[in-house]
N, C-alpha and C. Protein backbone atom coordinates (compact mmCIF):
# COMPACT_ATOMS: atom_id res chain seq x y z
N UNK A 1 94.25 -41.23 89.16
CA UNK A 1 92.83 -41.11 88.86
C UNK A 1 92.50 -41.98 87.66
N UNK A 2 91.28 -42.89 88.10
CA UNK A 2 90.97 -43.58 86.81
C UNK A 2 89.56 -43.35 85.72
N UNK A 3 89.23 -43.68 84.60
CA UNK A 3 87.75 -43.30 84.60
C UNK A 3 86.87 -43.14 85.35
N UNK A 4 86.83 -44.01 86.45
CA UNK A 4 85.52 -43.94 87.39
C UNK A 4 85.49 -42.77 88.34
N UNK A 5 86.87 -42.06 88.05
CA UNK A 5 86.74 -40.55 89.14
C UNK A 5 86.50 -39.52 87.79
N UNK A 6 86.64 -40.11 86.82
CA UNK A 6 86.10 -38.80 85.94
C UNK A 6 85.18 -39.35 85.02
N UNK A 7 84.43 -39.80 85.33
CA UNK A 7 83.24 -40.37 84.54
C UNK A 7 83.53 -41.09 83.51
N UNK A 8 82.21 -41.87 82.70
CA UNK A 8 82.17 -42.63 81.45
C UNK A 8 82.74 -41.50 80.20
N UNK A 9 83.82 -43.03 79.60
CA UNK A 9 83.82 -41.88 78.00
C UNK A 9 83.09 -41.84 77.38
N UNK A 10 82.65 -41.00 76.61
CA UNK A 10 81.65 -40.95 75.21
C UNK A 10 82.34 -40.91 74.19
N UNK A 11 82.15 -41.23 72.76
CA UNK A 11 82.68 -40.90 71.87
C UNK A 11 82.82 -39.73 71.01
N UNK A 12 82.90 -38.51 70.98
CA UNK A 12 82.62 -37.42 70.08
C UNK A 12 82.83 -37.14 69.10
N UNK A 13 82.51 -35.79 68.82
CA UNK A 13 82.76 -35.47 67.03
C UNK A 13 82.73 -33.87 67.38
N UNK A 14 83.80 -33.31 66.77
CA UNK A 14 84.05 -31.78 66.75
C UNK A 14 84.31 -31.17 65.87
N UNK A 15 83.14 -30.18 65.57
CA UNK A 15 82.53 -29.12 64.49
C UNK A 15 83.85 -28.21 64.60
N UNK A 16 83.65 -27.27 64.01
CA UNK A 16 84.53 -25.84 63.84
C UNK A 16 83.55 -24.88 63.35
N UNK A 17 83.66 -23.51 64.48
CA UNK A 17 82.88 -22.48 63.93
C UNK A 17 83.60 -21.41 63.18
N UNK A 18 83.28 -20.81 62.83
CA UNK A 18 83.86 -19.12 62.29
C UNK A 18 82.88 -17.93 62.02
N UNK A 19 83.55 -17.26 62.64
CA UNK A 19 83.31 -15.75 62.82
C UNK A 19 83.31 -14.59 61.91
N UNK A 20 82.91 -13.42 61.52
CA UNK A 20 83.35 -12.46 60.79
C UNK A 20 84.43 -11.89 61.09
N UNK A 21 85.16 -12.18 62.06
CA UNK A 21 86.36 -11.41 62.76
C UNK A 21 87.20 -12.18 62.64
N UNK A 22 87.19 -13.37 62.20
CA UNK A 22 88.19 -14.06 61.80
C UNK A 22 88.66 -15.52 62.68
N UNK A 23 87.59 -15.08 64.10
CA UNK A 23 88.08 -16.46 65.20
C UNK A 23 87.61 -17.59 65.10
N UNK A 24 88.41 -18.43 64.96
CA UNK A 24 87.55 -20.30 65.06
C UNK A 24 87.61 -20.97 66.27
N UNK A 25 86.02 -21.33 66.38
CA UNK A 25 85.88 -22.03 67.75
C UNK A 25 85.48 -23.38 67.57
N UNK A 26 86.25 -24.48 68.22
CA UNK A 26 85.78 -25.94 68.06
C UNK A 26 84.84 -26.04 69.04
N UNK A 27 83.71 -27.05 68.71
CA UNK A 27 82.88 -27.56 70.03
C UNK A 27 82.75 -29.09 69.62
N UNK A 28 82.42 -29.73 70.85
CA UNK A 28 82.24 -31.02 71.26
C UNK A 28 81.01 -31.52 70.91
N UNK A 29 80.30 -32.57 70.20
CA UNK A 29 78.96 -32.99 70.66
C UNK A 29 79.34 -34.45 70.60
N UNK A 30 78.25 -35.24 71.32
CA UNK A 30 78.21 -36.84 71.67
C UNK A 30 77.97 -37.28 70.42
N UNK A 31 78.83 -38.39 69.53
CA UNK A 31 79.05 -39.07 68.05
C UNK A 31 77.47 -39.78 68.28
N UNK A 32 77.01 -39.94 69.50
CA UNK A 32 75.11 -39.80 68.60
C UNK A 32 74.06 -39.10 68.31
N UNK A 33 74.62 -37.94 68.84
CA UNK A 33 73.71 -36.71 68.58
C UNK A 33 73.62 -36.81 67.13
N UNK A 34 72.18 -36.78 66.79
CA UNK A 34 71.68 -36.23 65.48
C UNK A 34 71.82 -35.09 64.97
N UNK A 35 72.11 -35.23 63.24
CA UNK A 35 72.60 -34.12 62.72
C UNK A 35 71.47 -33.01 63.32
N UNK A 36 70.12 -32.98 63.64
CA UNK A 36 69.46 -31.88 63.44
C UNK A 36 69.92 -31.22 65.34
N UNK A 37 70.66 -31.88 66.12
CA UNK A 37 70.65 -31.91 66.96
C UNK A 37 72.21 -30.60 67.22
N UNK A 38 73.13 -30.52 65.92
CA UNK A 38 74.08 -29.73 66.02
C UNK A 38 73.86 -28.41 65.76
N UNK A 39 74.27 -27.21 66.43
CA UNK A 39 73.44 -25.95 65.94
C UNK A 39 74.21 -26.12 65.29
N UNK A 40 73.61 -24.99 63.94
CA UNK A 40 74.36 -24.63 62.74
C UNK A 40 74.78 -23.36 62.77
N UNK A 41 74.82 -22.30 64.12
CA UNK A 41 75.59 -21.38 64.39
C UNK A 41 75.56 -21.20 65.85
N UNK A 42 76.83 -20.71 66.55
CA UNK A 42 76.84 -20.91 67.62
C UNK A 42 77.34 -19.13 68.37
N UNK A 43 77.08 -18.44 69.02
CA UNK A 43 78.12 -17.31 69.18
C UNK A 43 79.69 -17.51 69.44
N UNK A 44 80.26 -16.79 68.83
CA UNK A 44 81.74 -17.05 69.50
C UNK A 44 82.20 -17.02 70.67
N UNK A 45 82.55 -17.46 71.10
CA UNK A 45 83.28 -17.41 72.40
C UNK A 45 84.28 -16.15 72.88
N UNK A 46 84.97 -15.79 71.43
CA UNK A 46 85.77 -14.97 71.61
C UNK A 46 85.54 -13.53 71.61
N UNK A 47 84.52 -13.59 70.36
CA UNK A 47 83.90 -11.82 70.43
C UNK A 47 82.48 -11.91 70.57
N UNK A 48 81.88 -12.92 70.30
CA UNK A 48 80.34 -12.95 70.98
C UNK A 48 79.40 -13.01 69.98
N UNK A 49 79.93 -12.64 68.58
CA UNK A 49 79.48 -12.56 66.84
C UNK A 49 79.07 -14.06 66.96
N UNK A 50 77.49 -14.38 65.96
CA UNK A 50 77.36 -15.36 65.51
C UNK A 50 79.03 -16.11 64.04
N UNK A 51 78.69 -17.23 64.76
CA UNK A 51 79.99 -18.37 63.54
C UNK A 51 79.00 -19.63 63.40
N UNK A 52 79.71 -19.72 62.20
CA UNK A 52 79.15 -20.40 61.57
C UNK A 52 80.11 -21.46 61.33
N UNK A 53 79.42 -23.06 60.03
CA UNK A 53 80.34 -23.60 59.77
C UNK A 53 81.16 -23.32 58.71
N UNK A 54 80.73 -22.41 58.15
CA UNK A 54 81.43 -21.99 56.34
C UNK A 54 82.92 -21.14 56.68
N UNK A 55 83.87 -21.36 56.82
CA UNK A 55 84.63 -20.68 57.08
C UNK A 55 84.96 -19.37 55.85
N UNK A 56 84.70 -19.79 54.73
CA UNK A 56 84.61 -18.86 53.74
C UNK A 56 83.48 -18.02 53.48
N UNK A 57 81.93 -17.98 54.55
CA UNK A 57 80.96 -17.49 54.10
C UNK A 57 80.30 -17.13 55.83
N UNK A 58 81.17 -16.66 56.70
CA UNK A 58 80.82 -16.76 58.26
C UNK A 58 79.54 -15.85 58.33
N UNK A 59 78.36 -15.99 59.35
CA UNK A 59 77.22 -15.05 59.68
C UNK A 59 77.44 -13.64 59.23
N UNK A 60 76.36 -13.53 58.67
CA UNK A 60 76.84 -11.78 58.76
C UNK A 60 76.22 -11.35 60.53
N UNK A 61 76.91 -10.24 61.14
CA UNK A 61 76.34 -9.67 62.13
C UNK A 61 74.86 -8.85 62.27
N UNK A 62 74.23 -9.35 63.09
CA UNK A 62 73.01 -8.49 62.92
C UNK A 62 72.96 -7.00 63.42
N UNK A 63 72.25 -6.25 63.05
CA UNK A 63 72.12 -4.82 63.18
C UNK A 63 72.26 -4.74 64.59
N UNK A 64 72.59 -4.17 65.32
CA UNK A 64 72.76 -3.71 66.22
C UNK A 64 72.22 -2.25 66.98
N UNK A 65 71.26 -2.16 66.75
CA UNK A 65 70.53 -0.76 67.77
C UNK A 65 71.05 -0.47 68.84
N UNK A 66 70.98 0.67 68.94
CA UNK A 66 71.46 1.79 69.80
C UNK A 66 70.54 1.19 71.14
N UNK A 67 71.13 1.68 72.26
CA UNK A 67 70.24 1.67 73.58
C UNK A 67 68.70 2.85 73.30
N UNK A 68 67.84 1.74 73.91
CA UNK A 68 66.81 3.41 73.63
C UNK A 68 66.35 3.59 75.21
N UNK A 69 65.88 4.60 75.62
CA UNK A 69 65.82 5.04 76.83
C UNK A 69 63.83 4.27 76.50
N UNK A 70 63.40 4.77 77.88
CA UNK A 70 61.74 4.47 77.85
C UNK A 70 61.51 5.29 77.60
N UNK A 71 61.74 6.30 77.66
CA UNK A 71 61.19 7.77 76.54
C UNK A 71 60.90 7.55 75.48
N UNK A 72 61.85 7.13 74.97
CA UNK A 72 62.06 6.69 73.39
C UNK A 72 60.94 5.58 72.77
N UNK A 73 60.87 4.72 73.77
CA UNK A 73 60.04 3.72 73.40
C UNK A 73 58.61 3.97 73.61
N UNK A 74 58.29 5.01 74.24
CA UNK A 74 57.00 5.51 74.53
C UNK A 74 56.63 6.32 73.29
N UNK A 75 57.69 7.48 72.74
CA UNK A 75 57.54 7.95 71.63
C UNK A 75 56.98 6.90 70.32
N UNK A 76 57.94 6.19 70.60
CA UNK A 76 57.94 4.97 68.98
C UNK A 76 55.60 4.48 69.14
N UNK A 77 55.14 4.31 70.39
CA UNK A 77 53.80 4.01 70.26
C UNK A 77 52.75 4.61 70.18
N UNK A 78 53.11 6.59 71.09
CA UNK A 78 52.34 7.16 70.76
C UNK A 78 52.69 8.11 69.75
N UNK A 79 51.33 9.12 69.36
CA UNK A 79 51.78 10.36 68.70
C UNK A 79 51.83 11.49 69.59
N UNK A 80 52.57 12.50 69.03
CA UNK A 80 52.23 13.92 69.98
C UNK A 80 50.64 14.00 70.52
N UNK A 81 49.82 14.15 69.48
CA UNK A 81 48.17 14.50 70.28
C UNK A 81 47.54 13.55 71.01
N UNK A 82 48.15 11.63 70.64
CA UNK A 82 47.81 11.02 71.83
C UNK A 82 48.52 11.17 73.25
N UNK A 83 49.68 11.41 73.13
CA UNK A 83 50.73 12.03 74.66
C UNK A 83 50.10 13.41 75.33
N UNK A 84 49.63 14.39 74.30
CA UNK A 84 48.94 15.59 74.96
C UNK A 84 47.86 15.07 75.48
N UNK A 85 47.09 14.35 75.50
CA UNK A 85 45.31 13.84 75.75
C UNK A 85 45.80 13.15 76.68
N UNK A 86 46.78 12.31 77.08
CA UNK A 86 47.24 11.70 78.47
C UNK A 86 48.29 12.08 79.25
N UNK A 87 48.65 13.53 78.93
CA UNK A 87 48.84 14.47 80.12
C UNK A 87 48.07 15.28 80.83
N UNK A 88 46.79 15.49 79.77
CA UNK A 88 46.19 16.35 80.20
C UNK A 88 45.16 15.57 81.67
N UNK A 89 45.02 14.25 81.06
CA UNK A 89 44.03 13.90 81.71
C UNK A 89 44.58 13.26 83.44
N UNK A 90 45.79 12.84 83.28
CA UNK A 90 46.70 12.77 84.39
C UNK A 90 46.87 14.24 85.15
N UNK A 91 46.84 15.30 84.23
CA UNK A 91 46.87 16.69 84.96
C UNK A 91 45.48 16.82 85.94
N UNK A 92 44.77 16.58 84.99
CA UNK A 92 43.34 16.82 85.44
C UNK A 92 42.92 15.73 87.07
N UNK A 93 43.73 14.74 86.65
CA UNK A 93 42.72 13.82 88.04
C UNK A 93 43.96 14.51 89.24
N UNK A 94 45.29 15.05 89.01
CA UNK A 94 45.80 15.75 90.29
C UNK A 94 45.36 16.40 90.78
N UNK A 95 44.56 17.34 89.89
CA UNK A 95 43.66 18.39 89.84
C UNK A 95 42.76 18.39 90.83
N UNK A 96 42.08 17.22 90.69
CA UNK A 96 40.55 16.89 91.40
C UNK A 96 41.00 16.45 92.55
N UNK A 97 42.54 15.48 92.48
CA UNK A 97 42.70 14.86 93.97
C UNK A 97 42.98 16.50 94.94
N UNK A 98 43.74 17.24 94.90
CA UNK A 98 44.22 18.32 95.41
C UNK A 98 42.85 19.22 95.64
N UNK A 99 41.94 19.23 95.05
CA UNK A 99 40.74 19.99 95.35
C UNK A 99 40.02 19.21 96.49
N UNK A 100 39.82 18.02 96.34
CA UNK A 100 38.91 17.01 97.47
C UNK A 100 39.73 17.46 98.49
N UNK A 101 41.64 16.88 98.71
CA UNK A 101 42.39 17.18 99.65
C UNK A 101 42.12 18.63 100.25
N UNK A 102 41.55 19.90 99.63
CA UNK A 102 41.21 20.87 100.27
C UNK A 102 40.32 20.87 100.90
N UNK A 103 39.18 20.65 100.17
CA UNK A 103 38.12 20.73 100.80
C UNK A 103 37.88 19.72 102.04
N UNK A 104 38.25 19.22 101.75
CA UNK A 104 37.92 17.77 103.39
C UNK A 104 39.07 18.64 104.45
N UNK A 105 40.18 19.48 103.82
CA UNK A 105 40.57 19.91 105.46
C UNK A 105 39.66 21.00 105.26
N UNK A 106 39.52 22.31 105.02
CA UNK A 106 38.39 22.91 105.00
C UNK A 106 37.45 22.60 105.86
N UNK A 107 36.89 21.44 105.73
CA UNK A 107 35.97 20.81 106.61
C UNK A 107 36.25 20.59 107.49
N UNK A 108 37.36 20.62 108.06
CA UNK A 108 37.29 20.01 109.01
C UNK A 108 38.25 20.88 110.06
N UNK A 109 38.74 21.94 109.54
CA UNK A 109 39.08 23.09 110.55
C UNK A 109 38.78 24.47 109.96
């Protein structure tokens, strides 16, 4: 196999990341990519933690929240007396549908 079955070379240049966990990951970019063009943190590959280039000063990890259910997230927008005022009123239109639903059979036997 010669270049032409594995494409043109480019010339590169390879960074080194690091992790809070201690893993270093090299990556590849094309020797003309512009500096603003290299991220300056990448996730690891290995545990998934932002790395950085400082090997002595790696990302700190960001907070990490718990799973929240849609319960939860419904809580976080309303308050209790706005959630009571839109049960009630969801109670209320079952209310009315189930009364019409009577009355039209009613009517009709």
């Amino acid at each position: 196999m010669g270049e032409q079955d594995r494409g043109h070379h480019v010339e590169k240049i390879t960074r080194s990341y690091f992790c809070s966990n201690g893993h270093e990951a090299h990556q590849s970019f094309a020797a003309t990519a512009n500096l603003e063009e290299v991220p300056i943190e990448i996730d690891c590959p290995n545990c998934g933690f932002p790395a950085g280039m400082d090997k002595e000063n790696p990302p700190l990890v960001a907070k990490v929240e718990p799973y929240k259910t849609h319960l939860a997230y419904v809580k976080e927008r309303r308050t209790d007396e706005e959630a009571a005022e839109i049960l009630d009123e969801a109670l209320q239109a079952i209310r009315e549908r189930r009364e019409r639903a009577a009355a039209a059979a009613k009517a009709r036997g």
